[in-house]
N, C-alpha and C. Protein backbone atom coordinates (compact mmCIF):
# COMPACT_ATOMS: atom_id res chain seq x y z
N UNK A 1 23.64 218.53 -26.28
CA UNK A 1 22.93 217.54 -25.49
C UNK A 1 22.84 218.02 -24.05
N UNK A 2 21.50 217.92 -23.67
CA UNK A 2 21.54 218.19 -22.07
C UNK A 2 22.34 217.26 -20.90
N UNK A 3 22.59 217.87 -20.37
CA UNK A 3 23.36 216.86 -18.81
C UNK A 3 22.46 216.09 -18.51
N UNK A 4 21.46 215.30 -18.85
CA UNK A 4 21.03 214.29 -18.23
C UNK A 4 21.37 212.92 -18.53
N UNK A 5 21.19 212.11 -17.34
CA UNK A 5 21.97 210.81 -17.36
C UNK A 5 21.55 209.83 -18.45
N UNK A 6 22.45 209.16 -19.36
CA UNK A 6 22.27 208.34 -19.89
C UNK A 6 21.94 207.18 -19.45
N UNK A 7 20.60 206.57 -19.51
CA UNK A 7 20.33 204.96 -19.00
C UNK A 7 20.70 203.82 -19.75
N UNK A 8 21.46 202.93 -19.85
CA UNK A 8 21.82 201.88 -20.55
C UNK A 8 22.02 200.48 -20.14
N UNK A 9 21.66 200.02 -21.22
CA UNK A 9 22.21 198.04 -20.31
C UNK A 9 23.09 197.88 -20.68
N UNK A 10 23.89 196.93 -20.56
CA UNK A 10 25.60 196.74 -21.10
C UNK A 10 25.41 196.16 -22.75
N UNK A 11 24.51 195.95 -22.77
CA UNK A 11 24.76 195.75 -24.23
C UNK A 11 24.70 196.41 -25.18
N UNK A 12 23.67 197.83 -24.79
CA UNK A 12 23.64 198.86 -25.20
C UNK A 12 24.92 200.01 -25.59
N UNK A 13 25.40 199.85 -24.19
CA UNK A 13 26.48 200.75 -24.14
C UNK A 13 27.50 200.04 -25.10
N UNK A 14 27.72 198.83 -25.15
CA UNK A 14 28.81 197.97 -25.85
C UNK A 14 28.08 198.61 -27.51
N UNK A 15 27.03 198.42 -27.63
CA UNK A 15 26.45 199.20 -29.53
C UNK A 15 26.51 200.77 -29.70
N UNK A 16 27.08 201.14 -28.69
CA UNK A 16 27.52 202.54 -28.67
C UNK A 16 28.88 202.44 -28.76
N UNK A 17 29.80 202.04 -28.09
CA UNK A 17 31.12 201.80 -28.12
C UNK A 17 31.54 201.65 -29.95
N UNK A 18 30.74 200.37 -30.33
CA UNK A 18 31.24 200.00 -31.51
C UNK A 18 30.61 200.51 -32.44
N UNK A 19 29.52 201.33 -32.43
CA UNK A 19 29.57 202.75 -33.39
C UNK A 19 30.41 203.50 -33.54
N UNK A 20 30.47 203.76 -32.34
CA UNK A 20 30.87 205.23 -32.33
C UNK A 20 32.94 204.96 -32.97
N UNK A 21 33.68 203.56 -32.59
CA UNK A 21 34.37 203.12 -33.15
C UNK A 21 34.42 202.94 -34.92
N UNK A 22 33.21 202.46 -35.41
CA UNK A 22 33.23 202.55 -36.60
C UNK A 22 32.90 203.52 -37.66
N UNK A 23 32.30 204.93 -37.03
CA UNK A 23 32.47 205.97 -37.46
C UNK A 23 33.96 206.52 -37.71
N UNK A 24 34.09 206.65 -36.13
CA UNK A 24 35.52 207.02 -36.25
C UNK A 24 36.48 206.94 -37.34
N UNK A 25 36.38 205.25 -37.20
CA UNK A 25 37.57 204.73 -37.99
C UNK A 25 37.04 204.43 -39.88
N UNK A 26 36.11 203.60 -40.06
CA UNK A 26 35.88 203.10 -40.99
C UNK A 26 35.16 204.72 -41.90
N UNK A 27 33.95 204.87 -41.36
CA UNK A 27 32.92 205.64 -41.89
C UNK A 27 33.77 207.17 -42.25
N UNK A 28 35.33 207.71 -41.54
CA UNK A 28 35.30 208.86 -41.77
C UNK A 28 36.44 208.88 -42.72
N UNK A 29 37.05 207.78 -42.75
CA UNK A 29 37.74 207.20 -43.70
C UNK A 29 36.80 207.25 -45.44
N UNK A 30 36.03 206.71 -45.21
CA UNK A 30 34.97 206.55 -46.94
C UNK A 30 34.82 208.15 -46.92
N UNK A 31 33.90 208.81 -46.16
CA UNK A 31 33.55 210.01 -46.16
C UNK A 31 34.75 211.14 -46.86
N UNK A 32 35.89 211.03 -46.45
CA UNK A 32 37.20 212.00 -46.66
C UNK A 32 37.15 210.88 -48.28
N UNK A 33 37.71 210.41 -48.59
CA UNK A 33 37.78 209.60 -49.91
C UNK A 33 36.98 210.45 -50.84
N UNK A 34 35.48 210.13 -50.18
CA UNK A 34 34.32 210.75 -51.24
C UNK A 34 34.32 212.42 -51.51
N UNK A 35 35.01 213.15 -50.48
CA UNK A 35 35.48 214.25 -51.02
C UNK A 35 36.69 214.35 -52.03
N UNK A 36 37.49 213.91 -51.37
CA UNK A 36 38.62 213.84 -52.11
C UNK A 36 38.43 213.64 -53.65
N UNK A 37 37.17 212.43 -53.62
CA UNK A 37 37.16 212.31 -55.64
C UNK A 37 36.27 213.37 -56.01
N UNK A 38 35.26 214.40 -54.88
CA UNK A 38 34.23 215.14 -55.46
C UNK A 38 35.11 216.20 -56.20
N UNK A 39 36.24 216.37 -55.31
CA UNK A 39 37.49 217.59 -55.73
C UNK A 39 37.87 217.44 -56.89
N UNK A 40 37.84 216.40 -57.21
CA UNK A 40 38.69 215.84 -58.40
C UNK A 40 37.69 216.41 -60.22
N UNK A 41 36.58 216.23 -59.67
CA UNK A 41 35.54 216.34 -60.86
C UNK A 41 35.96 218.13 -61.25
N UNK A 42 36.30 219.22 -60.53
CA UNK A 42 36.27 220.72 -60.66
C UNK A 42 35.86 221.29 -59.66
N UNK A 43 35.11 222.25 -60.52
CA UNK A 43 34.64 223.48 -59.80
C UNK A 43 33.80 223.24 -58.55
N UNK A 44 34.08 223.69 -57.42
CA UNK A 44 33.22 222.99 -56.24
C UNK A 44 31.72 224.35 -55.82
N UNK A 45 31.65 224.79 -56.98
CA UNK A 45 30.10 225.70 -56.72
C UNK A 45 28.68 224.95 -57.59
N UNK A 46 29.58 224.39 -57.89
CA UNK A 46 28.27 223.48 -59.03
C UNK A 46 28.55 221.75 -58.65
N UNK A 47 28.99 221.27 -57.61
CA UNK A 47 29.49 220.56 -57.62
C UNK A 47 28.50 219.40 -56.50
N UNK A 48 27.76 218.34 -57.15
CA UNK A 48 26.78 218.07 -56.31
C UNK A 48 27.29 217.02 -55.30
N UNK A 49 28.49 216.45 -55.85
CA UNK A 49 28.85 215.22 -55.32
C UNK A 49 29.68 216.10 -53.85
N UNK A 50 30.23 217.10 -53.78
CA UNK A 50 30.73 217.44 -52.98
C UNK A 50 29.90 217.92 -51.97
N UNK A 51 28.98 218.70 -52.42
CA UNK A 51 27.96 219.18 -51.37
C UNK A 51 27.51 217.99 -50.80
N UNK A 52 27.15 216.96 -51.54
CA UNK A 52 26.38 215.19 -50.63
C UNK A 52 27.58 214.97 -49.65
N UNK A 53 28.89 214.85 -50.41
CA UNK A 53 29.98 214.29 -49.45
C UNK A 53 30.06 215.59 -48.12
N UNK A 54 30.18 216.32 -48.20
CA UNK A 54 30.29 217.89 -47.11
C UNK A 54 29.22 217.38 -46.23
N UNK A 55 27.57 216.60 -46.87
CA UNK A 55 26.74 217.37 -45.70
C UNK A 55 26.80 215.87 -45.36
N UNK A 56 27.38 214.40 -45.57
CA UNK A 56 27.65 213.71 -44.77
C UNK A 56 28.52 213.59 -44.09
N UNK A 57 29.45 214.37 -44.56
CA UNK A 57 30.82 214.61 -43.14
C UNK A 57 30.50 215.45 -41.88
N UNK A 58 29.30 216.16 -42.22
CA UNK A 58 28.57 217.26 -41.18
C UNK A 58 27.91 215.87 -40.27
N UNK A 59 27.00 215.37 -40.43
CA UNK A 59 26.39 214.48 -40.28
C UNK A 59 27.11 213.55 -39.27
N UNK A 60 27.85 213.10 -39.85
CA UNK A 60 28.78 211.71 -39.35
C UNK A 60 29.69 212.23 -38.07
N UNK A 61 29.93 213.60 -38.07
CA UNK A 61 31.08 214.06 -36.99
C UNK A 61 29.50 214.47 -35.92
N UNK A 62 28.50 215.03 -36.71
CA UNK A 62 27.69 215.36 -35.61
C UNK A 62 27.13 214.01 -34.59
N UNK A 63 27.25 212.96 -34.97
CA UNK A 63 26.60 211.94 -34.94
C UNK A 63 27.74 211.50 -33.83
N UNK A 64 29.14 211.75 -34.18
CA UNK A 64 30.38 211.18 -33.40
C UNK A 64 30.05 212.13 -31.91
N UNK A 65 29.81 213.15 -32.04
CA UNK A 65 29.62 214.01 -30.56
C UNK A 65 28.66 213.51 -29.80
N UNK A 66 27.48 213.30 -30.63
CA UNK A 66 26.27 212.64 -29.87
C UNK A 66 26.75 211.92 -29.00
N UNK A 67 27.17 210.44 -29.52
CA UNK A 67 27.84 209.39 -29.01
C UNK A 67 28.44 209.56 -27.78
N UNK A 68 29.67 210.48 -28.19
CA UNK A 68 30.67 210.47 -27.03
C UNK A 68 30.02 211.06 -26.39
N UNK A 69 28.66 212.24 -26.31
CA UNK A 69 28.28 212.59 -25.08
C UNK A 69 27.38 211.80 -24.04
N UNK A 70 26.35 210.90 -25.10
CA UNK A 70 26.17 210.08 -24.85
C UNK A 70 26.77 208.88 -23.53
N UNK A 71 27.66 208.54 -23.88
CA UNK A 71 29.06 207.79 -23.25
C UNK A 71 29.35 208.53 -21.97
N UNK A 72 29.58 209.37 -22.10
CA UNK A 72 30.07 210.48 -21.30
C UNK A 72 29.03 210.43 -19.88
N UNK A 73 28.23 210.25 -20.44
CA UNK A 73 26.38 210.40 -19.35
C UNK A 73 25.97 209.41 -19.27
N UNK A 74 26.86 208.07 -19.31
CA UNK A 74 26.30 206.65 -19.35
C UNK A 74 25.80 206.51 -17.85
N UNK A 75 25.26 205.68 -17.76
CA UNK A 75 24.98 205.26 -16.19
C UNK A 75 24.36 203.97 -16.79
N UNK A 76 25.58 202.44 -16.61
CA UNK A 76 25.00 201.35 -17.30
C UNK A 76 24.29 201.05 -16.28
N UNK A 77 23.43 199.83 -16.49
CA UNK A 77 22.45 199.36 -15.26
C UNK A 77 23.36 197.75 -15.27
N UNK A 78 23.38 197.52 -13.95
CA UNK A 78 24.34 196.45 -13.78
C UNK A 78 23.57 195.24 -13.35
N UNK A 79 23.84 193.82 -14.50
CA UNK A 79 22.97 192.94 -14.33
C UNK A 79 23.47 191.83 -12.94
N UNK A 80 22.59 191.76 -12.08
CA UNK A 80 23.24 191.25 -10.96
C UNK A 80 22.62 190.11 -10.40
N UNK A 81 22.53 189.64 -11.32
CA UNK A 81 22.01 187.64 -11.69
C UNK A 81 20.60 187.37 -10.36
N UNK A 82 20.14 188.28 -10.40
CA UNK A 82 19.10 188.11 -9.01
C UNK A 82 17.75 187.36 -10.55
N UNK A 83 17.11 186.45 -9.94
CA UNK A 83 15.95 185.96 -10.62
C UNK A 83 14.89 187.07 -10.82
N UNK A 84 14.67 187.20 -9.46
CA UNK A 84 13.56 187.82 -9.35
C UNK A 84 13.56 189.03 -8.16
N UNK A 85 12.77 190.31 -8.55
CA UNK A 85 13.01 191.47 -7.61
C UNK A 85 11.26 192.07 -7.04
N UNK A 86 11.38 193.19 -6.17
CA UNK A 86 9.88 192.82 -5.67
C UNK A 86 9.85 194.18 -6.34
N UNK A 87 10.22 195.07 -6.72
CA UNK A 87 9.62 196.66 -7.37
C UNK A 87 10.74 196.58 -8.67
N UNK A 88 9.56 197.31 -10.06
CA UNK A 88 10.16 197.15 -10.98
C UNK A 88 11.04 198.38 -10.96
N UNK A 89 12.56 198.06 -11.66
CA UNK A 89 13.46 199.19 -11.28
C UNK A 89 14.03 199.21 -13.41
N UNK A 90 15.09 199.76 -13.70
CA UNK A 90 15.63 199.73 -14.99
C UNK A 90 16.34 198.69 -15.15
N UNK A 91 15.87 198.08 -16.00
CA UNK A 91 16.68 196.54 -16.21
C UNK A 91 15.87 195.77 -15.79
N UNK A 92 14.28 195.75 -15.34
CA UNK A 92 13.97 194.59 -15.03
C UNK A 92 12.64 194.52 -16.31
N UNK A 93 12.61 193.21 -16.47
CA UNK A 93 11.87 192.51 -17.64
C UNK A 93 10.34 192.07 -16.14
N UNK A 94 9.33 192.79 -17.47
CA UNK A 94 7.96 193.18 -16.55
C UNK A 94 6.96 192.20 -17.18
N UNK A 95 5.98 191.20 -16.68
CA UNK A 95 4.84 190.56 -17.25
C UNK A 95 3.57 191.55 -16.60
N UNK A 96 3.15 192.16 -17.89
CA UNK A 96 1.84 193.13 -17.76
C UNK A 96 0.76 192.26 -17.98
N UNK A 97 -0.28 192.29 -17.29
CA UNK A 97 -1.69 191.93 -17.78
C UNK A 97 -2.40 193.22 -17.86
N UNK A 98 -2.85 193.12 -19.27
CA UNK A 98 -3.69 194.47 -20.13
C UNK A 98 -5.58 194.05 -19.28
N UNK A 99 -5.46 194.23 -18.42
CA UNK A 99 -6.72 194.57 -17.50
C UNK A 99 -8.68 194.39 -18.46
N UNK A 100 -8.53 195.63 -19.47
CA UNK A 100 -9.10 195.39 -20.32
C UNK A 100 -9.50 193.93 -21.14
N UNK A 101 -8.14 193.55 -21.96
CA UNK A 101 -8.77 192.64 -22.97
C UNK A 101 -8.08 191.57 -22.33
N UNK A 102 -7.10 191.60 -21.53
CA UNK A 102 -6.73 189.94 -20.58
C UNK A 102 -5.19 189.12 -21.30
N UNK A 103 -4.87 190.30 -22.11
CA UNK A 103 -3.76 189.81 -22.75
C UNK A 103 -2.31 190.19 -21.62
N UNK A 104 -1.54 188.94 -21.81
CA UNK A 104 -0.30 189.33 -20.82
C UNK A 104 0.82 189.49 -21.80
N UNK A 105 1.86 190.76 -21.88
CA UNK A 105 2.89 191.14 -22.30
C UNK A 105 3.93 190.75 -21.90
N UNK A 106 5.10 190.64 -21.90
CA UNK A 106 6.57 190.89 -20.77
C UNK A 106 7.35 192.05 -21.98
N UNK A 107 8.05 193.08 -20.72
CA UNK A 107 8.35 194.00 -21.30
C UNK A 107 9.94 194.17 -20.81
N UNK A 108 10.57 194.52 -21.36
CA UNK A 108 12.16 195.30 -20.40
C UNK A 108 11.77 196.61 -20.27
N UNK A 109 12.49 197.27 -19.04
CA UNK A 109 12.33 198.25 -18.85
C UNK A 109 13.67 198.74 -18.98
N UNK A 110 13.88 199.88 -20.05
CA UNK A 110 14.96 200.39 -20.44
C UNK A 110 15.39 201.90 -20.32
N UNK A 111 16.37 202.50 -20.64
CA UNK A 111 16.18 204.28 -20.57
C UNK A 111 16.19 204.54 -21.92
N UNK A 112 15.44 205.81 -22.05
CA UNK A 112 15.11 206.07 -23.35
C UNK A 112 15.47 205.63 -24.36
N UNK A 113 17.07 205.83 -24.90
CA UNK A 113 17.48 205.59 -25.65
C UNK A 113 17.85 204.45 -26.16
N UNK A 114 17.17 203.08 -25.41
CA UNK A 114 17.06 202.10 -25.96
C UNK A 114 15.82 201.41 -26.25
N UNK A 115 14.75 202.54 -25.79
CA UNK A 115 13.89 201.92 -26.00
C UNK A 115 13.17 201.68 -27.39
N UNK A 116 12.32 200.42 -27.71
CA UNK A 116 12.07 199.74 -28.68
C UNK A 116 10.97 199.44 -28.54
N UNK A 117 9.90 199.82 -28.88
CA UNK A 117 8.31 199.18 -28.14
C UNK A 117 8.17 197.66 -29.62
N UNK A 118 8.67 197.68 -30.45
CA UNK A 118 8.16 197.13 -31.30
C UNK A 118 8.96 195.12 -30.71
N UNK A 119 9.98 195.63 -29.86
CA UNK A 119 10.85 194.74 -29.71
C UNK A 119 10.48 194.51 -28.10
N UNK A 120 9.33 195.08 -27.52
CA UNK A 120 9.26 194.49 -26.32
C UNK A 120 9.97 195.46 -25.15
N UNK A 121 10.94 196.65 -25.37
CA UNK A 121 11.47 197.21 -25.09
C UNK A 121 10.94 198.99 -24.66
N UNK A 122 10.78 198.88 -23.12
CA UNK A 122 9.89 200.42 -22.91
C UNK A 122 11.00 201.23 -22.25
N UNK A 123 10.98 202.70 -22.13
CA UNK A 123 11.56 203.61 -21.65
C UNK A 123 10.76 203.65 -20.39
N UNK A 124 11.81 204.06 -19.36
CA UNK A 124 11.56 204.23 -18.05
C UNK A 124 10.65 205.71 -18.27
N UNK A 125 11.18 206.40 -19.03
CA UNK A 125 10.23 207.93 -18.79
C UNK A 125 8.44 207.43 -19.88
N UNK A 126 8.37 206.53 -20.39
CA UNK A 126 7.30 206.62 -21.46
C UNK A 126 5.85 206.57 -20.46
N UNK A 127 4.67 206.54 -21.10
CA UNK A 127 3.54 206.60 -19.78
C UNK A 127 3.55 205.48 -19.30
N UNK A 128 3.56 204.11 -19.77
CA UNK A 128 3.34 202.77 -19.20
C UNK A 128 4.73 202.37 -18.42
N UNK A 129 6.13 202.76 -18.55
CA UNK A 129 7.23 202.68 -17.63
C UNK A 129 6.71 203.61 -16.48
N UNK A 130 6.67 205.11 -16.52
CA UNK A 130 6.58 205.65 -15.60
C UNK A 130 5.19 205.33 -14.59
N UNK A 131 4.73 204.73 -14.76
CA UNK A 131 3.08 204.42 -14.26
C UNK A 131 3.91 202.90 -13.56
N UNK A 132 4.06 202.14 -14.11
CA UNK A 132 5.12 200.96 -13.49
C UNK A 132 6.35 201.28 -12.13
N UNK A 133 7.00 202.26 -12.80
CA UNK A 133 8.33 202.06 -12.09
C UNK A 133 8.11 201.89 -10.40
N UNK A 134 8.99 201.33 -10.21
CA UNK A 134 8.57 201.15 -8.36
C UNK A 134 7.44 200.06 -7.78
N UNK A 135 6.57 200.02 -8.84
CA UNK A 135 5.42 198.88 -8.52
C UNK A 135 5.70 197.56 -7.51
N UNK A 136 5.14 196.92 -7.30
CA UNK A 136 5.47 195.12 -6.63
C UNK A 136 4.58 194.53 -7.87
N UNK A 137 4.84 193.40 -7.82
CA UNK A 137 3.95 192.34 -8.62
C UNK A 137 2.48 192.37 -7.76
N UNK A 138 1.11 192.05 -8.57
CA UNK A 138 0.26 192.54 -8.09
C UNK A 138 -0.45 193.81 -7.83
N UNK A 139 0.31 194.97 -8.12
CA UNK A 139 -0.49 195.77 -8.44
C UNK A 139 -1.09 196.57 -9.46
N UNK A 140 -1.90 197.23 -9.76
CA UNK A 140 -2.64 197.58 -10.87
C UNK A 140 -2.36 199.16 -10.85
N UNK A 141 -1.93 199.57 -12.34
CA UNK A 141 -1.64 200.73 -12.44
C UNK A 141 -2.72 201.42 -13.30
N UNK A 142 -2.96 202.64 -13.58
CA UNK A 142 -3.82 203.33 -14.64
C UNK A 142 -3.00 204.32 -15.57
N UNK A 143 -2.84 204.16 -16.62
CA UNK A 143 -1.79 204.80 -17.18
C UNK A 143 -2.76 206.05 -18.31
N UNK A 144 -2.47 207.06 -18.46
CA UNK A 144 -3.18 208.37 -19.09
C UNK A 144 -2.91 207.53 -20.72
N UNK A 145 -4.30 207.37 -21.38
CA UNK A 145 -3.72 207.78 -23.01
C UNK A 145 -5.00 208.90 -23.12
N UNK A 146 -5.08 209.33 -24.64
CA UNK A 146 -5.64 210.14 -25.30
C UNK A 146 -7.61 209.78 -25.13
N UNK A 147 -7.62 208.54 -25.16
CA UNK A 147 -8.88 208.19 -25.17
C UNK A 147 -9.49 207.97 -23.70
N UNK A 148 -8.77 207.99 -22.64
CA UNK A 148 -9.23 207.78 -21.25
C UNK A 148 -7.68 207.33 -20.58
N UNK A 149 -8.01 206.18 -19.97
CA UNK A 149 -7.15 205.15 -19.14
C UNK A 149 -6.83 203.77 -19.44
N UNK A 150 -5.49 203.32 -19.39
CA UNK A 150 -5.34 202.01 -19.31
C UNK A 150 -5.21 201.24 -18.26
N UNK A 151 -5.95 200.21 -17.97
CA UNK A 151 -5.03 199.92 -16.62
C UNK A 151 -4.27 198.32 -16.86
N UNK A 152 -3.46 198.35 -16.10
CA UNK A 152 -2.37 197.15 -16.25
C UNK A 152 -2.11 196.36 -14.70
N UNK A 153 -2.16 195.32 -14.63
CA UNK A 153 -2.05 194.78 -13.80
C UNK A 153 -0.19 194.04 -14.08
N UNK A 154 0.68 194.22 -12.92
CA UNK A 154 2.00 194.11 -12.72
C UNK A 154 1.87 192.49 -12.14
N UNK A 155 2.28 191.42 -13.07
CA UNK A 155 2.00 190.03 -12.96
C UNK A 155 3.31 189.51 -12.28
N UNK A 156 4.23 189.63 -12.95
CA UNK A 156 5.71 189.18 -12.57
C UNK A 156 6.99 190.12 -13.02
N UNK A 157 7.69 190.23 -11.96
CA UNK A 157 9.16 191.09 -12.22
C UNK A 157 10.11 190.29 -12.12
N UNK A 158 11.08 189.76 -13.03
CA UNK A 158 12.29 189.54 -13.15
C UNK A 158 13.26 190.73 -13.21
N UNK A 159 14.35 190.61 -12.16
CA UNK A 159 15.56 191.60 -12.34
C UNK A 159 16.37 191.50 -13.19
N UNK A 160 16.66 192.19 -14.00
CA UNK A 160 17.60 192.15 -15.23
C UNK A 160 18.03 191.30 -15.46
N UNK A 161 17.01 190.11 -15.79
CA UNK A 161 17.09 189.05 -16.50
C UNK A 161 17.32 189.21 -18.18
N UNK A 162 18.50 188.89 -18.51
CA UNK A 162 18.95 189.11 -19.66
C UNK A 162 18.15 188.43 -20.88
N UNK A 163 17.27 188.32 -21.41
CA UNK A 163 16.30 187.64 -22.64
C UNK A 163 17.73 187.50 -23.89
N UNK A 164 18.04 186.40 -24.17
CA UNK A 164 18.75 185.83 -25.32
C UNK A 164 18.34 185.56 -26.46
């Protein structure tokens, strides 16, 4: 994993914590088991259950490093009960008006690795975060896609207003 900073909200980092906990504990626990009975069947050159169990123990420890590096490069974003902020920063929940067809969105603005477009949830690096970031309410951005330009008009910024 490269040295770059991990962006996270606290709740994020807390679903990292308790992964990376239940790998640990629970998941490497089953994993060692499921070798243990693949051993049991014989010969381990013909042995399919062992090779599945091997390349999920590969898997599951690779998955444990991620994490902790992950962790390691956290930089949570700290929610600091403000209503409302005048430039959108990480952690703040964005009302877009789609310029074009007149439809208004609200978005969080998140770091990559939490981002979720399906859930309302954008990455600070994606084209419509990075075209945003820094904005005030009121202004209109043009964001690059494949077919031309979008443009978005920046309606309202709430500061890491937590959505429940």
């Amino acid at each position: 994993m490269s040295e770059k900073e991990v962006i996270l909200t606290k709740d994020g980092y807390s679903k990292l914590v308790e992964e990376l906990h239940h790998l640990e504990t629970k998941r490497r626990k089953e994993v060692a088991q499921r070798i243990k009975e693949a051993i049991e069947f014989g010969d381990l050159s013909e042995n399919s259950e062992y090779d599945d169990a091997k390349n999920e123990q590969a898997f599951l420890e690779g998955r444990i490093i991620q994490i902790n590096d992950m962790l390691a490069l956290a930089r949570v974003i700290e929610e600091n009960g403000q209503s409302k902020s005048t430039k959108v920063s990480v952690g703040s929940r964005v009302v877009l008006l789609d310029i074009e067809s007149g439809d208004e969105e609200e978005y969080q603005i998140v770091g990559s690795f939490e981002a979720d477009p399906t859930n309302h949830r954008i990455s600070n690096e994606s084209p419509v975060g990075r075209a945003i970031m820094g904005k005030k309410s009121g202004e209109v951005v043009q964001v690059r896609v494949p077919e031309g330009f979008l443009e978005y008009k920046v309606v309202e910024i709430k500061k890491n207003a937590a959505k429940k």
